[in-house]
C-alpha atoms as a PDB file:
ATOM      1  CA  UNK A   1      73.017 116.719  91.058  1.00  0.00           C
ATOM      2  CA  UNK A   2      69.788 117.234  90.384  1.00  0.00           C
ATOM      3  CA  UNK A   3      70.271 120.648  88.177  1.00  0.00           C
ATOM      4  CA  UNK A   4      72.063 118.393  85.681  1.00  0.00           C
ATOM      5  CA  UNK A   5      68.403 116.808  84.579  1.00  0.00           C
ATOM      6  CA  UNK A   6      66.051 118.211  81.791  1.00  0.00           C
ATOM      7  CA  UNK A   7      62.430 118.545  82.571  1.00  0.00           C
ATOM      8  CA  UNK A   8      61.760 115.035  82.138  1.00  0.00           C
ATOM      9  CA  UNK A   9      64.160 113.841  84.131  1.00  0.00           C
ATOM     10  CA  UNK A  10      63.035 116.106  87.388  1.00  0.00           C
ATOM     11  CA  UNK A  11      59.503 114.605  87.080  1.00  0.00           C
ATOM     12  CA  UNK A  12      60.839 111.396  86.851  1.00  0.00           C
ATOM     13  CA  UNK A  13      62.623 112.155  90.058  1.00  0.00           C
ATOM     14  CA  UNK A  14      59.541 113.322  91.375  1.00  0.00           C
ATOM     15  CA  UNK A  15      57.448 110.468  90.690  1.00  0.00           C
ATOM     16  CA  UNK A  16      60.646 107.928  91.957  1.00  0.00           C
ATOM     17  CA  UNK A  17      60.716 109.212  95.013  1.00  0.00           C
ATOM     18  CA  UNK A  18      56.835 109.587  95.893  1.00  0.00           C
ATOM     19  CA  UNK A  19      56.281 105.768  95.024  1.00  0.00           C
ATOM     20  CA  UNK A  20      59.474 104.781  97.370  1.00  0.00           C
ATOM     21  CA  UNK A  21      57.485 106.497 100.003  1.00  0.00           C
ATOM     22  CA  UNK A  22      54.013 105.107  99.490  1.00  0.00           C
ATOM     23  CA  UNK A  23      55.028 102.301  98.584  1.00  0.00           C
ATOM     24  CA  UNK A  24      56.867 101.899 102.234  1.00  0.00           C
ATOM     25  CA  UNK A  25      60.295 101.660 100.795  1.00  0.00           C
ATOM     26  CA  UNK A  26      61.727 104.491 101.876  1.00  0.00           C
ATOM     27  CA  UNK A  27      60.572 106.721 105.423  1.00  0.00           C
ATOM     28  CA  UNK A  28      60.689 109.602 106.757  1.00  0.00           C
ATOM     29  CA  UNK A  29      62.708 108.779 109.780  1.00  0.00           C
ATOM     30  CA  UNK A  30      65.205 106.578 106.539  1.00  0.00           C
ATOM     31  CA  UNK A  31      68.741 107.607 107.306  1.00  0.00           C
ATOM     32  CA  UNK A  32      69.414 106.643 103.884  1.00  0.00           C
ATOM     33  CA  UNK A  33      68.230 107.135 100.735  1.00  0.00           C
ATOM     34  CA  UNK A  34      66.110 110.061 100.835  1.00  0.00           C
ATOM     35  CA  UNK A  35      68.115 113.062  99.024  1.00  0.00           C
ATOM     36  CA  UNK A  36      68.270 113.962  95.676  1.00  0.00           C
ATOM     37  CA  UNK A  37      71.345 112.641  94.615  1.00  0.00           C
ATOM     38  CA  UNK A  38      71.301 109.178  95.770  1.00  0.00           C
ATOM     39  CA  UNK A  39      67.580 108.508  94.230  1.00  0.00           C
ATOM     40  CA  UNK A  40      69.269 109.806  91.042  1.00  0.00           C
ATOM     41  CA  UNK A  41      72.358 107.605  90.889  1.00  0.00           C
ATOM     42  CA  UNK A  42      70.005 104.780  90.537  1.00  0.00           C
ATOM     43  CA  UNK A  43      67.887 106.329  87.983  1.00  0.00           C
ATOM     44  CA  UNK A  44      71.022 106.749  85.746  1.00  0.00           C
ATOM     45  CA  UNK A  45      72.069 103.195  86.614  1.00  0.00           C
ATOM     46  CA  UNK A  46      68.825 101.604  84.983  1.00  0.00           C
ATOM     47  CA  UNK A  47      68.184 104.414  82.345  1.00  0.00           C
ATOM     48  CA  UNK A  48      65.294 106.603  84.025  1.00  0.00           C
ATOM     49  CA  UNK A  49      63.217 103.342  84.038  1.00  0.00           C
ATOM     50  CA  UNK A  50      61.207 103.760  87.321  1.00  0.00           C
ATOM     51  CA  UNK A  51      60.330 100.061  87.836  1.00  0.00           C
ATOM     52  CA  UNK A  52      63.893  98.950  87.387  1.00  0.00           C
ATOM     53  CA  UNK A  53      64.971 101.649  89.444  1.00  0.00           C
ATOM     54  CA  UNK A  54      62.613 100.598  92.200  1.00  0.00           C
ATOM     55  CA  UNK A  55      63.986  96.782  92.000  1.00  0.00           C
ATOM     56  CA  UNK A  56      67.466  97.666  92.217  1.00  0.00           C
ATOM     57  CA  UNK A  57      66.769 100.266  95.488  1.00  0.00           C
ATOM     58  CA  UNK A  58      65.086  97.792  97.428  1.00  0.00           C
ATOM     59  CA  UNK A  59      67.834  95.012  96.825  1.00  0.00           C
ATOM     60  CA  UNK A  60      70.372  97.764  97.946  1.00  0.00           C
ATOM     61  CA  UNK A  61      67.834  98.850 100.776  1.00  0.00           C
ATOM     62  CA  UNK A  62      68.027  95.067 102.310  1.00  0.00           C
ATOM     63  CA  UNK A  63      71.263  94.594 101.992  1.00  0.00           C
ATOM     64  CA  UNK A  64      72.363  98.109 103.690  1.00  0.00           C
ATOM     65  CA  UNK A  65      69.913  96.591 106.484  1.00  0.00           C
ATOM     66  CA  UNK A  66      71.820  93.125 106.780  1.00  0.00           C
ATOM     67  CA  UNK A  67      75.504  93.661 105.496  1.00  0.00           C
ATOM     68  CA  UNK A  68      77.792  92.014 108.660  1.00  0.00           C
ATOM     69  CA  UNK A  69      74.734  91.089 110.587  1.00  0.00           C
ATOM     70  CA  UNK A  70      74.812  94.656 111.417  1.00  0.00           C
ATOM     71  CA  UNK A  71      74.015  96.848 108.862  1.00  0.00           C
ATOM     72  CA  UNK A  72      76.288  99.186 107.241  1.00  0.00           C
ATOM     73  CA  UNK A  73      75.550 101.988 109.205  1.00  0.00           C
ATOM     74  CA  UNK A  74      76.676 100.190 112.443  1.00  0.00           C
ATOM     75  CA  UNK A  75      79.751  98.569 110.456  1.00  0.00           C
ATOM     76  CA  UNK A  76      80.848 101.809 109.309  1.00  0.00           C
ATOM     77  CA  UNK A  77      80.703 102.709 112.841  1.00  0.00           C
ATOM     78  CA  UNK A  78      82.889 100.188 113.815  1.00  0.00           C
ATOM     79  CA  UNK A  79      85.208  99.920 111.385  1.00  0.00           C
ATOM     80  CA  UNK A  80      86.622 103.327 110.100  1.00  0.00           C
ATOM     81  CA  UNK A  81      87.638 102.810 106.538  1.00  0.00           C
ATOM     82  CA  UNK A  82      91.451 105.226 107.082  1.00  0.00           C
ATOM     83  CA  UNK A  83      92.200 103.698 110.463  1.00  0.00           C
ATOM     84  CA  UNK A  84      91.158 100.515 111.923  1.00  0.00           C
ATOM     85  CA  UNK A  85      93.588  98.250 113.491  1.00  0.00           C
ATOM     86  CA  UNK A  86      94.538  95.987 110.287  1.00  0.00           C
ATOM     87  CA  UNK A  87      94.648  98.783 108.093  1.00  0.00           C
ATOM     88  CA  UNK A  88      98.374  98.791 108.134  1.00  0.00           C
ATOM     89  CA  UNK A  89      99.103  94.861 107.148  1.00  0.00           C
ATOM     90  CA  UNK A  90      96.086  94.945 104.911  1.00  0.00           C
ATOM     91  CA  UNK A  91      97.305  97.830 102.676  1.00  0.00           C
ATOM     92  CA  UNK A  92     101.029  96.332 102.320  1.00  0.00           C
ATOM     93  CA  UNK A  93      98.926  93.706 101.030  1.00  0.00           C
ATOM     94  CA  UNK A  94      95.965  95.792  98.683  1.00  0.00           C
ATOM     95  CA  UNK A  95      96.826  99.101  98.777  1.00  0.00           C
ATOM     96  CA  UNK A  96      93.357 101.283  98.161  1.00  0.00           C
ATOM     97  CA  UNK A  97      93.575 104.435  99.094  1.00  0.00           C
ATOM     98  CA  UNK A  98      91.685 108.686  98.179  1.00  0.00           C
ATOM     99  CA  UNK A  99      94.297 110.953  96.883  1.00  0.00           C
ATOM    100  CA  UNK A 100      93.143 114.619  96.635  1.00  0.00           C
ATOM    101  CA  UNK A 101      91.012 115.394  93.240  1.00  0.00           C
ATOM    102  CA  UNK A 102      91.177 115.597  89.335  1.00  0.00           C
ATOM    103  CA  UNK A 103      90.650 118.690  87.229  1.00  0.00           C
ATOM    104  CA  UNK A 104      86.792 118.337  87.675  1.00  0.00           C
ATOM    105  CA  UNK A 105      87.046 117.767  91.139  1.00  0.00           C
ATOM    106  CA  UNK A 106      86.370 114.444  91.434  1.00  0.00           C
ATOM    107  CA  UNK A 107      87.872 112.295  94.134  1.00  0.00           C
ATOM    108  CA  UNK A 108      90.621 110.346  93.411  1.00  0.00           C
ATOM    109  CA  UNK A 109      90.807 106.391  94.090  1.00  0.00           C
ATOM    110  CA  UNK A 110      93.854 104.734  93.808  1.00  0.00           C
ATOM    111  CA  UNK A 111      94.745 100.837  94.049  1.00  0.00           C
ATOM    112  CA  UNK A 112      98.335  99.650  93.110  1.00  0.00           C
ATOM    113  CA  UNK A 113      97.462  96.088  92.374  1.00  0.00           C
ATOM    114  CA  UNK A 114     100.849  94.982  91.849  1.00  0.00           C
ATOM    115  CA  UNK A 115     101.602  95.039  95.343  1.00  0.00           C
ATOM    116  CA  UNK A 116      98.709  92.266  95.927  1.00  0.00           C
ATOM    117  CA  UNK A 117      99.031  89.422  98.183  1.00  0.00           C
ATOM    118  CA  UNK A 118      96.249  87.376  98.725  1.00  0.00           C
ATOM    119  CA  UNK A 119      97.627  84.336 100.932  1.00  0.00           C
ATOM    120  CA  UNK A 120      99.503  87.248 103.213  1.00  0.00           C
ATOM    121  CA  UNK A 121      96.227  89.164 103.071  1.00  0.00           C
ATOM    122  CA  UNK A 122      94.310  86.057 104.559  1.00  0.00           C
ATOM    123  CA  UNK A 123      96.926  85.342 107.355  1.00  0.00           C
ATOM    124  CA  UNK A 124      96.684  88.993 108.206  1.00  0.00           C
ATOM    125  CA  UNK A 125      93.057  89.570 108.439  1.00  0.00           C
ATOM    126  CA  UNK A 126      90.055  86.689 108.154  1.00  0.00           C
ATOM    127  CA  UNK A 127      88.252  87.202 104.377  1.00  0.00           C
ATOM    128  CA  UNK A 128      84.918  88.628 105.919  1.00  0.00           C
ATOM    129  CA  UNK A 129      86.505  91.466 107.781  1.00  0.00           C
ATOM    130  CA  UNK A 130      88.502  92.515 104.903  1.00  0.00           C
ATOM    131  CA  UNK A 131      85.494  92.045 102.560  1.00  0.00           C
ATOM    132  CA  UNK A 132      83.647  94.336 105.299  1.00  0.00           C
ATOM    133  CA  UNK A 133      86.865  97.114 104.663  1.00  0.00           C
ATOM    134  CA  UNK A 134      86.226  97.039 101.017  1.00  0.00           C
ATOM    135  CA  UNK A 135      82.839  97.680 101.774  1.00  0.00           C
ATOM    136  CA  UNK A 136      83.263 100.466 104.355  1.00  0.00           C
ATOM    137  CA  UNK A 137      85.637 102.618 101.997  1.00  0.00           C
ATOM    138  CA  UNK A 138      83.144 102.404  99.392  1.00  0.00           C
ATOM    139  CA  UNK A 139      80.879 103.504 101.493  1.00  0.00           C
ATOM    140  CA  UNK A 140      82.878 106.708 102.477  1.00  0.00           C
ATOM    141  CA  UNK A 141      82.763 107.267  99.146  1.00  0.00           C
ATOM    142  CA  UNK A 142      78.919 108.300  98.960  1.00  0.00           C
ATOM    143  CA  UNK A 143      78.806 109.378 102.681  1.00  0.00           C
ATOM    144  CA  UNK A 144      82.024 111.815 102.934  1.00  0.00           C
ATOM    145  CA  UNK A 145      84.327 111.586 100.322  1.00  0.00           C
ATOM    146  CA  UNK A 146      81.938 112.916  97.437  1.00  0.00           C
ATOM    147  CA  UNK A 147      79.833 115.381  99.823  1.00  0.00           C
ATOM    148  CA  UNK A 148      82.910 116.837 100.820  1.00  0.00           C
ATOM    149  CA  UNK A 149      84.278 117.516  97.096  1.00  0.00           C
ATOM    150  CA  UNK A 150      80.830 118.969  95.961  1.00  0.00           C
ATOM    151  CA  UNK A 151      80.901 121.233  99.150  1.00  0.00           C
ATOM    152  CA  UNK A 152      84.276 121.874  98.669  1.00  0.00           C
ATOM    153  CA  UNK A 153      84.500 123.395  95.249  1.00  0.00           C
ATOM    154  CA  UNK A 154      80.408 124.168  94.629  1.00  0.00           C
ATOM    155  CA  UNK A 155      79.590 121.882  92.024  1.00  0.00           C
ATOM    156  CA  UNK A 156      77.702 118.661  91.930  1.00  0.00           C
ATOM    157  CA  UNK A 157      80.203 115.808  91.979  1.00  0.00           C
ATOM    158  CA  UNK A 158      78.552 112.539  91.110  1.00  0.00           C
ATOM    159  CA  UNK A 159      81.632 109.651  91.206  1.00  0.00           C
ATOM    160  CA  UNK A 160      85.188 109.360  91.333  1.00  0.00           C
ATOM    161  CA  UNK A 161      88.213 109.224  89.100  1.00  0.00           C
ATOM    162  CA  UNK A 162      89.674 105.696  89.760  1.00  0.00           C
ATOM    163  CA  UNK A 163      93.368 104.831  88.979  1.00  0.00           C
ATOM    164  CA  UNK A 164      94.321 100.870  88.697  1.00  0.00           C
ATOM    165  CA  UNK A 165      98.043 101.144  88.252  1.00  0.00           C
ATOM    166  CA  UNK A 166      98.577  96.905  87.228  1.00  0.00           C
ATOM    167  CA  UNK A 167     102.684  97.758  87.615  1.00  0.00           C
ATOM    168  CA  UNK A 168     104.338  94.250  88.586  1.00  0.00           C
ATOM    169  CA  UNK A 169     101.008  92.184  88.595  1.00  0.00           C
ATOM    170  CA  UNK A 170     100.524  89.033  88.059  1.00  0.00           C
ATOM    171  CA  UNK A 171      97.503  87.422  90.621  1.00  0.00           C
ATOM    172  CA  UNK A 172      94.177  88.081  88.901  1.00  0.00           C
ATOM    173  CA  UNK A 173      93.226  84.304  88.107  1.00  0.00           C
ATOM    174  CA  UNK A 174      94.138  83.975  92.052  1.00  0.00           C
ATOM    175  CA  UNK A 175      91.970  87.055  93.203  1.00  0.00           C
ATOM    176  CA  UNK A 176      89.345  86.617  90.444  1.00  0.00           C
ATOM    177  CA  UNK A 177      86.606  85.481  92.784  1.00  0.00           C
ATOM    178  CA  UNK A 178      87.166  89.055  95.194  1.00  0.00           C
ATOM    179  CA  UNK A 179      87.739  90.930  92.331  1.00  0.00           C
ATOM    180  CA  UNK A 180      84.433  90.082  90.488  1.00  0.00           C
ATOM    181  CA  UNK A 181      82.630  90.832  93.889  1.00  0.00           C
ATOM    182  CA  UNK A 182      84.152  94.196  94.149  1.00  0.00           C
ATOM    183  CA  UNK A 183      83.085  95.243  90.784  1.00  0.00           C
ATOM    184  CA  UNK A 184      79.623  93.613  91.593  1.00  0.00           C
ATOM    185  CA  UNK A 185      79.513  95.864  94.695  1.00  0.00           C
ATOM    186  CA  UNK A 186      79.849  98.885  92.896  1.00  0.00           C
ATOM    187  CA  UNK A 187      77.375  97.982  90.351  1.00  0.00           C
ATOM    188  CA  UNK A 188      74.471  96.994  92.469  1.00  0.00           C
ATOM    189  CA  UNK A 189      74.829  99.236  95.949  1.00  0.00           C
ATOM    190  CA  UNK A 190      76.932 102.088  94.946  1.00  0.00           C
ATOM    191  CA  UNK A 191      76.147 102.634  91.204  1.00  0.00           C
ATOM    192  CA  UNK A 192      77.005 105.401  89.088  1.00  0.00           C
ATOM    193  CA  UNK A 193      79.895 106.232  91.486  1.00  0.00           C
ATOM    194  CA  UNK A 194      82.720 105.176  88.949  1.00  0.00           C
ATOM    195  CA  UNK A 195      82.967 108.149  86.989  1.00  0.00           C
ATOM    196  CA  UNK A 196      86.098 106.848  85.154  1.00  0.00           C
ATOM    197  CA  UNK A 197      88.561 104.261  85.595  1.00  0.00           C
ATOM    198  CA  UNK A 198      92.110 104.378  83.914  1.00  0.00           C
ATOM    199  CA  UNK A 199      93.940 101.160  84.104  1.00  0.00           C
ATOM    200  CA  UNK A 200      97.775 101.690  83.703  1.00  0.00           C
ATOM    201  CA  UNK A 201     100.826  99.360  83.064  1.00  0.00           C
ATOM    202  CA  UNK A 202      98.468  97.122  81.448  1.00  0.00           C
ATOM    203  CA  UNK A 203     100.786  94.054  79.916  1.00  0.00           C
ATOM    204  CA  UNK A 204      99.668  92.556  76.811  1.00  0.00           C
ATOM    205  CA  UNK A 205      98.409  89.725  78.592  1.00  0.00           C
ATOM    206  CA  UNK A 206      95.946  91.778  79.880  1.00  0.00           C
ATOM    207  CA  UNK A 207      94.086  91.205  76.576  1.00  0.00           C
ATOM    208  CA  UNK A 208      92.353  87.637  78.011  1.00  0.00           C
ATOM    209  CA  UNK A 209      91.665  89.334  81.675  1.00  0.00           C
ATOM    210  CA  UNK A 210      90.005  91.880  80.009  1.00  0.00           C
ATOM    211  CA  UNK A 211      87.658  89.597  78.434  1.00  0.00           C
ATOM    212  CA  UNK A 212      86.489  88.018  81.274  1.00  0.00           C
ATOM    213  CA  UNK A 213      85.982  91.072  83.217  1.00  0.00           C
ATOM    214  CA  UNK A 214      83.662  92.669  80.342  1.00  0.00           C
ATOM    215  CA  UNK A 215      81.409  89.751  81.291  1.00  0.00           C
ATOM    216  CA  UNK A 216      80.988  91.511  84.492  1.00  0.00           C
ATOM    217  CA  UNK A 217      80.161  94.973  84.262  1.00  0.00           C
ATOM    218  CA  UNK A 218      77.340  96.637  82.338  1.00  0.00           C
ATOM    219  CA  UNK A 219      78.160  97.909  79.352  1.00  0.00           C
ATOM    220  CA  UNK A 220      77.827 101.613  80.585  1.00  0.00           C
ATOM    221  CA  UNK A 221      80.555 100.653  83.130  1.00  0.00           C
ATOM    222  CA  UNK A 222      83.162  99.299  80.260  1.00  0.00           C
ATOM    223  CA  UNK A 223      82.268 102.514  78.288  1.00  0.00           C
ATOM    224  CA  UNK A 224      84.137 104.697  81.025  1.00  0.00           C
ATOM    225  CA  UNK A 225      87.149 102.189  81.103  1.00  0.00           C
ATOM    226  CA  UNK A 226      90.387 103.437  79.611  1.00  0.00           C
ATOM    227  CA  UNK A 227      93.332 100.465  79.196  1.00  0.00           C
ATOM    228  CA  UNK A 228      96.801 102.300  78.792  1.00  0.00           C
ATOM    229  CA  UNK A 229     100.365 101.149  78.827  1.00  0.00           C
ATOM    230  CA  UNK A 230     103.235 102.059  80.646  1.00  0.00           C
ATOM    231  CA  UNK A 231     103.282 105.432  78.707  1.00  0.00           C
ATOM    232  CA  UNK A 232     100.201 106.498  80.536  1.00  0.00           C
ATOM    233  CA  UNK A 233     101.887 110.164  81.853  1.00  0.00           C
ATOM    234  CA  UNK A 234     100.198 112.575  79.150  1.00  0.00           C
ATOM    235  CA  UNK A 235      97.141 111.220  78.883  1.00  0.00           C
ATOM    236  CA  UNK A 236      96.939 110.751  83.303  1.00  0.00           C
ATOM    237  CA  UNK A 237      97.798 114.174  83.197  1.00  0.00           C
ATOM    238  CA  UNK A 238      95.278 115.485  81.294  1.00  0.00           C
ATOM    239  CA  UNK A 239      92.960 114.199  83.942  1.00  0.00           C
ATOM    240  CA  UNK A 240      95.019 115.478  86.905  1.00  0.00           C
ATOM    241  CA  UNK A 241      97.420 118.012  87.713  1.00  0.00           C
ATOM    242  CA  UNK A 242     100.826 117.127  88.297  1.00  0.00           C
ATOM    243  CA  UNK A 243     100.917 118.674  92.245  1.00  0.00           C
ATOM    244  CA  UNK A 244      97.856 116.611  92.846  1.00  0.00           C
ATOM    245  CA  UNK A 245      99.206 112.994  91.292  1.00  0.00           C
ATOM    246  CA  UNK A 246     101.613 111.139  93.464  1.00  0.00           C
ATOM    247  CA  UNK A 247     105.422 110.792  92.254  1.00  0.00           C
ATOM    248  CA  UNK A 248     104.617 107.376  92.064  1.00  0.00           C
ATOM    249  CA  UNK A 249     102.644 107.720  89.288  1.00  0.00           C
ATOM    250  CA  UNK A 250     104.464 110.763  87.321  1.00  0.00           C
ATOM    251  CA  UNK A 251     103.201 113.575  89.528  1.00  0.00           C
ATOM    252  CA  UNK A 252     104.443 116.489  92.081  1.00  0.00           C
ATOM    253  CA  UNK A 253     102.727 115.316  95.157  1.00  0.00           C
ATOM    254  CA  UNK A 254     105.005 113.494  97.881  1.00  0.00           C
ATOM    255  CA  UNK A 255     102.955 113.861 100.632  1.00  0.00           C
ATOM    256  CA  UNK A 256     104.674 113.689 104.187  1.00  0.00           C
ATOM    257  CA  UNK A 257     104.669 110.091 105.198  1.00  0.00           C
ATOM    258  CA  UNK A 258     103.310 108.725 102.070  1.00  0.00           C
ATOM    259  CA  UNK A 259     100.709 109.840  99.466  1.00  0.00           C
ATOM    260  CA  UNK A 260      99.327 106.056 100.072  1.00  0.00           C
ATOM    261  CA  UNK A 261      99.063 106.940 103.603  1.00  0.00           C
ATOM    262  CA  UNK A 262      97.964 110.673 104.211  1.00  0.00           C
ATOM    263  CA  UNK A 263      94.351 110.273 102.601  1.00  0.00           C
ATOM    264  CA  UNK A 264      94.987 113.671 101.542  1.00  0.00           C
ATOM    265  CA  UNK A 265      91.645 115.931 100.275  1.00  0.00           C
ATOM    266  CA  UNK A 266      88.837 117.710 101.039  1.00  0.00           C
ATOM    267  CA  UNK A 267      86.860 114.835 103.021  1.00  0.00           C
ATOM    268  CA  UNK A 268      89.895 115.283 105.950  1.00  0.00           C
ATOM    269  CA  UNK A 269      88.153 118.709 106.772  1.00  0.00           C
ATOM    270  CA  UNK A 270      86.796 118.407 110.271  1.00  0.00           C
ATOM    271  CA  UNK A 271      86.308 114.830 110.189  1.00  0.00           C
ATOM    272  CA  UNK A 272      87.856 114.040 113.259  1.00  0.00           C
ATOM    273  CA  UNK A 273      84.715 115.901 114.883  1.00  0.00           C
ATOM    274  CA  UNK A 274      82.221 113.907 112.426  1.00  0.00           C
ATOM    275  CA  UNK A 275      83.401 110.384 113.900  1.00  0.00           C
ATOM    276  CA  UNK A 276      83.166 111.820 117.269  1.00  0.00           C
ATOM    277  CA  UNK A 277      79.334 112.613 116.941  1.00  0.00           C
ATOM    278  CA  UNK A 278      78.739 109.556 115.275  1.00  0.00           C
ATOM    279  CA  UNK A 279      80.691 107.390 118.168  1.00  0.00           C
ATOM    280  CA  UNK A 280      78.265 109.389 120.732  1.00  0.00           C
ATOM    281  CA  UNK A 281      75.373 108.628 118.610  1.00  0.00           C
ATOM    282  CA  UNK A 282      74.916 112.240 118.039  1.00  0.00           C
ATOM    283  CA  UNK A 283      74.570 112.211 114.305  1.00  0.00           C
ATOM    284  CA  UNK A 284      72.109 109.754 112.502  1.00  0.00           C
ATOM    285  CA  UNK A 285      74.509 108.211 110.095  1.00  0.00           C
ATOM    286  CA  UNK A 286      74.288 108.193 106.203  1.00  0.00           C
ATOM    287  CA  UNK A 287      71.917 110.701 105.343  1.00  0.00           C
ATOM    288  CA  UNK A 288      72.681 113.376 108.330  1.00  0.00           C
ATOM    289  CA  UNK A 289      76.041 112.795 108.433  1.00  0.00           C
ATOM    290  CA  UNK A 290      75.847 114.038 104.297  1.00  0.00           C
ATOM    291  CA  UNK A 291      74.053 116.529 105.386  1.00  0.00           C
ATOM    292  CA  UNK A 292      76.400 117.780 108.194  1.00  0.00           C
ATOM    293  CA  UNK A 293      78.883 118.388 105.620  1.00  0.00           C
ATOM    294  CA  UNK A 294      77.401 119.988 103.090  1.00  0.00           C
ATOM    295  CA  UNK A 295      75.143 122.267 105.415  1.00  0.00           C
ATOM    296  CA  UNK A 296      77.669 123.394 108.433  1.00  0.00           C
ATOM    297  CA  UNK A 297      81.741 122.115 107.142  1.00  0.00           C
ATOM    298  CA  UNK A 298      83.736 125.333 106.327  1.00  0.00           C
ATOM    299  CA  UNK A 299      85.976 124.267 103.758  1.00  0.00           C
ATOM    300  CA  UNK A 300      88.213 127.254 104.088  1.00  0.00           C
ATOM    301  CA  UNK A 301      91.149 125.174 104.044  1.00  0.00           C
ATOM    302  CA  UNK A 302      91.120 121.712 102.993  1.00  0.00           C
ATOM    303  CA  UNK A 303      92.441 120.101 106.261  1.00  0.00           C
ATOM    304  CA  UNK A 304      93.296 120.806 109.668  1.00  0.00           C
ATOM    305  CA  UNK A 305      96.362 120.360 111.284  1.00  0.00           C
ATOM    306  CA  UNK A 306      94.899 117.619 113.820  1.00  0.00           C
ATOM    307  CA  UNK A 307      92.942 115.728 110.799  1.00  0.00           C
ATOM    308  CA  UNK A 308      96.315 115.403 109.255  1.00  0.00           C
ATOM    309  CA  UNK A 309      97.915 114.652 112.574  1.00  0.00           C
ATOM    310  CA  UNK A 310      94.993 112.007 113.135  1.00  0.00           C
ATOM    311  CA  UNK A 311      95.098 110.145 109.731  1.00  0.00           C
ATOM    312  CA  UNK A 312      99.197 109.972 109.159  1.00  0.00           C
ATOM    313  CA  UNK A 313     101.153 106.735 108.442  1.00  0.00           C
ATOM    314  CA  UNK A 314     100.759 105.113 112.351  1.00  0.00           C
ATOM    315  CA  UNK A 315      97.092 104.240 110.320  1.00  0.00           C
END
């Protein structure tokens, strides 16, 4: 990422990161928050201001330290965002899921929110440990899913393409508390990972939700926020091609099992052996497990047979 910044920019870069490390915020032996990429994500979020910058990386810094009681490197650990044991009732009930990747070869997120249930979502799973779900899969976001795309087709790849398909909904007032702390999440610990969201099947009514939800988000954020209807097809597929967009949505792909369920992309390349040295503790998470993949994974193909095997819809 860091070829995409004029001179200015780099020194700014430069000077970031030296004061995180004098100042103590950042060390050597930091799992986290130490490469290129994520020091410039927060730079972009507060405009190349260095004191702002600073701010908003230690807030993220303490909460990465304290998120579960644990930490997120231990949660991720323990809860694997594509197969932990709720996964199953907790997607009938808010289906998020990756799905391959655009035309610039950014990962694709996809939530079908009409399928939302809060109520059956809370007698399924207690509130914290799906809030600590939501967290983990944005958090494969910046540790596999985006490493794995910029390996993968050798280009810096920055955020995703996210798809909100609003077909059939009708709970926002009744999920507006988890909602606003999803966007907030994304805004203050994972920013500058949205590279564009495309809401589709938006009803009229979507008009007053809309307003309240601008009061959320930065106005950066609303900027790459694109509200379309139910004829959403051409301008979708502009964005993707059709053998990478599920049926669902107008596309080619049916993968076997279930788009929603195969996870299908790049990031399923030998990730059954990642989660194996991070189990044994042989891979310092976050920054090394990054690493791992864009230093030693062979993306000669995009998956394995056994990643697909590992990840289908018993998950």
């Amino acid at each position: 990422m860091a070829e995409t910044l004029n001179s200015q920019q780099k020194e700014t870069l430069i000077k970031f990161r030296d004061e995180l490390r004098t100042e103590g915020i950042v060390g050597e032996s930091d799992s986290w928050g130490t490469d290129d990429d994520c020091l410039i994500r927060f730079l972009r979020a507060r405009k190349f201001n260095i004191k702002a910058a600073k701010t908003m990386f230690k807030k993220c810094s303490e909460w990465r330290r304290t998120i579960g009681g644990v930490g997120i490197d231990q949660l991720y650990t323990e809860i694997d965002p594509w197969d932990y044991p709720e996964r199953k009732e907790v997607f009938k009930k808010w289906p998020i899921w990756f799905h391959k990747t655009d035309k610039k070869g950014r990962p694709i997120n996809i939530q079908t929110l009409g399928e939302i249930d809060i109520p059956g979502l809370h007698k399924a799973v207690k509130p914290e440990r799906h809030w600590h779900t939501i967290v983990v899969n944005q958090e494969a976001l910046t540790r596999e899913v985006i490493p794995c795309c910029t390996k993968r087709f050798g280009q810096s790849i920055s955020g995703a393409l996210c798809i909100l398909d609003l077909k059939g909904f009708g709970q926002f007032w009744g999920m507006k508390g988890i909602a606003r702390e999803s966007l907030q999440l994304t805004q203050d610990y994972y920013p500058e990972t949205m590279g564009q969201l495309l809401i589709l099947n938006a009803p009229t009514s979507f008009t007053a939700i809309w307003s309240v939800i601008k009061t959320w988000i930065a106005k950066e954020t609303a900027d790459k926020i694109d509200i379309l209807g139910s004829d959403y097809q051409e301008i979708l597929l502009k964005h993707v091609d059709a053998d990478n967009l599920p049926s669902s949505l107008g596309g080619n792909c049916k993968c076997e099992g279930g788009c929603e369920w195969s996870n299908a992309g790049p990031w399923l390349k030998g990730r059954q052996h990642r989660r194996k040295l991070l189990y044994t503790g042989d891979m310092v998470p976050a920054r090394t497990e990054t690493e791992y993949i864009l230093k030693h994974q062979d993306f000669g193909e995009e998956s394995t047979s056994s990643d697909e095997e590992f990840f289908d819809a018993k998950s």
